[in-house]
Protein backbone atom coordinates (compact mmCIF):
# COMPACT_ATOMS: atom_id res chain seq x y z
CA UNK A 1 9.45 -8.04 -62.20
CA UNK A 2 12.65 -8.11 -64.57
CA UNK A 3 15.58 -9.52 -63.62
CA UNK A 4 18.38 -6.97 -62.73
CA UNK A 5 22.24 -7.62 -64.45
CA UNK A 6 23.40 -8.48 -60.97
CA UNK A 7 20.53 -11.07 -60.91
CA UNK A 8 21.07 -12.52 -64.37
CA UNK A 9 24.49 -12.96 -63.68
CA UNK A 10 23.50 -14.68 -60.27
CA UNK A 11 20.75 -17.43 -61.71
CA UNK A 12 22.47 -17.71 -65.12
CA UNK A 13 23.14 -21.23 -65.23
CA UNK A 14 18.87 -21.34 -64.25
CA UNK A 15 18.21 -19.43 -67.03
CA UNK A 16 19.79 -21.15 -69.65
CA UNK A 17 17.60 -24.69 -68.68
CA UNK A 18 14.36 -24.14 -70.78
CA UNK A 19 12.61 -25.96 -67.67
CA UNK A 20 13.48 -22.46 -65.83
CA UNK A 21 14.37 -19.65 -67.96
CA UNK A 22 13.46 -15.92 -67.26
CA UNK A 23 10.15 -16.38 -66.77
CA UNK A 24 10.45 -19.28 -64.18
CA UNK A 25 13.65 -17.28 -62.28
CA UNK A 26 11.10 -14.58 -61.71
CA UNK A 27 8.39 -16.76 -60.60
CA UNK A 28 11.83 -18.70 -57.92
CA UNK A 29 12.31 -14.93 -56.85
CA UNK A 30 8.84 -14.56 -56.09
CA UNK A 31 8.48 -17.97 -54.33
CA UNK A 32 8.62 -17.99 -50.65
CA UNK A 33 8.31 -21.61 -48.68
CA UNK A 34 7.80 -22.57 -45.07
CA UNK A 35 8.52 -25.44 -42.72
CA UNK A 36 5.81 -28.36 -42.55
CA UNK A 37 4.99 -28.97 -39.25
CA UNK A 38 6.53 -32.61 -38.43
CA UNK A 39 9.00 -32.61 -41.10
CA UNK A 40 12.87 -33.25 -40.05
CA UNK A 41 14.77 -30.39 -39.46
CA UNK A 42 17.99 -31.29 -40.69
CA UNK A 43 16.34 -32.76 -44.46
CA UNK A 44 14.83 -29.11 -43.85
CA UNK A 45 18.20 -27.21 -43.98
CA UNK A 46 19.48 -28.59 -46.63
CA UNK A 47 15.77 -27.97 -48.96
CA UNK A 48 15.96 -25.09 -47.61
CA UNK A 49 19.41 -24.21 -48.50
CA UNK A 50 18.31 -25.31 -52.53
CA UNK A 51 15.72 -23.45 -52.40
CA UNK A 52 17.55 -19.74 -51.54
CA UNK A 53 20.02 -20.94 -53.64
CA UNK A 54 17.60 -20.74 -56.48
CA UNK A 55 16.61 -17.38 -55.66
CA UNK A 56 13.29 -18.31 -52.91
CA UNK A 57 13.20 -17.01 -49.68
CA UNK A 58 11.79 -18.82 -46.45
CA UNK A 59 8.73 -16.77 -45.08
CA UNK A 60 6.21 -18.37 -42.43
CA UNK A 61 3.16 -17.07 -45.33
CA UNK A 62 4.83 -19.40 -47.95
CA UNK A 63 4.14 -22.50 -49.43
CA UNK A 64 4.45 -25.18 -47.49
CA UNK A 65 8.02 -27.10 -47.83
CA UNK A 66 7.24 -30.99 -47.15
CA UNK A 67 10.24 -33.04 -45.85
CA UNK A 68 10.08 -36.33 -44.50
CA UNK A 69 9.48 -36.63 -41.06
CA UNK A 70 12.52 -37.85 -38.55
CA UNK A 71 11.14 -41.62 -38.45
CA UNK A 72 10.78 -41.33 -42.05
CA UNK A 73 14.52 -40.42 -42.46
CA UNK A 74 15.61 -42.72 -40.19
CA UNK A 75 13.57 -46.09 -41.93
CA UNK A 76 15.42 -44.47 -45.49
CA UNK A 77 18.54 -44.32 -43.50
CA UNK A 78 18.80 -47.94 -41.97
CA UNK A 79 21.46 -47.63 -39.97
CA UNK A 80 22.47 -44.17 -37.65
CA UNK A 81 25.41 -43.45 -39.44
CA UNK A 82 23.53 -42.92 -42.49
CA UNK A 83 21.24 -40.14 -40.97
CA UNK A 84 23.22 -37.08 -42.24
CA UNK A 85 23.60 -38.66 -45.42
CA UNK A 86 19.85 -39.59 -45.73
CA UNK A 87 18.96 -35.68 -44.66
CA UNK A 88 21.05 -34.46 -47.20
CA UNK A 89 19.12 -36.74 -50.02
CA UNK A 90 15.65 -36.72 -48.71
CA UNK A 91 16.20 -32.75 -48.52
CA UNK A 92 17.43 -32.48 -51.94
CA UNK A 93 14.20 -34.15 -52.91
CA UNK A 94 12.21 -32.11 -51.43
CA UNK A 95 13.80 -29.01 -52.93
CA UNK A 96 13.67 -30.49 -56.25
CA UNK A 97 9.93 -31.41 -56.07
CA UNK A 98 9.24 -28.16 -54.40
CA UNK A 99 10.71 -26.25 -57.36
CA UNK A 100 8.93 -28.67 -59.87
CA UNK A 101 5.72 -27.58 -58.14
CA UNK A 102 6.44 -23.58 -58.59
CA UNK A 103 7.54 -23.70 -62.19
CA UNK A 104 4.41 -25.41 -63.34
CA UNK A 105 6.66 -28.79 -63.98
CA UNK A 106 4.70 -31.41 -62.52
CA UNK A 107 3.01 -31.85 -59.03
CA UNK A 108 5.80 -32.52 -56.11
CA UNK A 109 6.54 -36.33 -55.47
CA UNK A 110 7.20 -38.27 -52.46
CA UNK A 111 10.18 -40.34 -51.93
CA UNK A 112 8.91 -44.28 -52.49
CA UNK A 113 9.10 -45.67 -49.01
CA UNK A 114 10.24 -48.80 -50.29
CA UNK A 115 13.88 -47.03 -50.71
CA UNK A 116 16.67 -47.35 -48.12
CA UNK A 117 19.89 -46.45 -47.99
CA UNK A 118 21.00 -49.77 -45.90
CA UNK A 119 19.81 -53.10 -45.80
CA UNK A 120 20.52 -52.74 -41.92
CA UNK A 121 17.90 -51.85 -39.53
């Protein structure tokens, strides 16, 4: 596949990184991802959102998209008004390490559970 002029000018921040490039847009275009079973739905939207951003496409034959589970997010969080906050950095992660998997980067990463957001619990 070769990337169109409406899809260069779409990715071409992605293609300028040498982590990414042409090759690695094609291989984001190609990608397709799916919800793990168990994982937190809002940390969810917002990988998910990275991810079509980046030119992947949800699709229930895809990879599988790990996110931390709700009790997961809510131990990172410490305190309830740190849950949106925690989904939008736990989902972040999970996009990143999702897209370090399909480039060839590295193998995806889990968050370190010894991390919180808050000291309160």
């Amino acid at each position: 596949m070769s990337l169109d002029a409406t899809a260069r000018r779409r990715y071409a921040r992605q293609l300028l990184l040498g982590e990414i490039g042409e090759a690695g847009q094609e291989r984001l275009l190609d990608a397709r991802f799916r919800r793990e079973a168990g994982g937190d739905a809002d940390a969810y939207a917002v990988a998910a959102d990275y991810l079509e951003r980046a030119g992947s496409a949800a699709d229930p034959s895809g990879a599988v998209l790990r996110v931390p589970s709700t009790s997961a997010l809510r131990r990172f969080a410490g305190a309830p008004a740190l849950e949106e906050s925690a989904a939008a950095i736990l989902g972040a992660f999970s996009a990143v390490e999702h897209l370090k998997e399909v480039l060839g980067i590295a193998a995806a990463r889990e968050l370190p559970r010894e991390l919180r957001l808050s000291d309160e619990a």
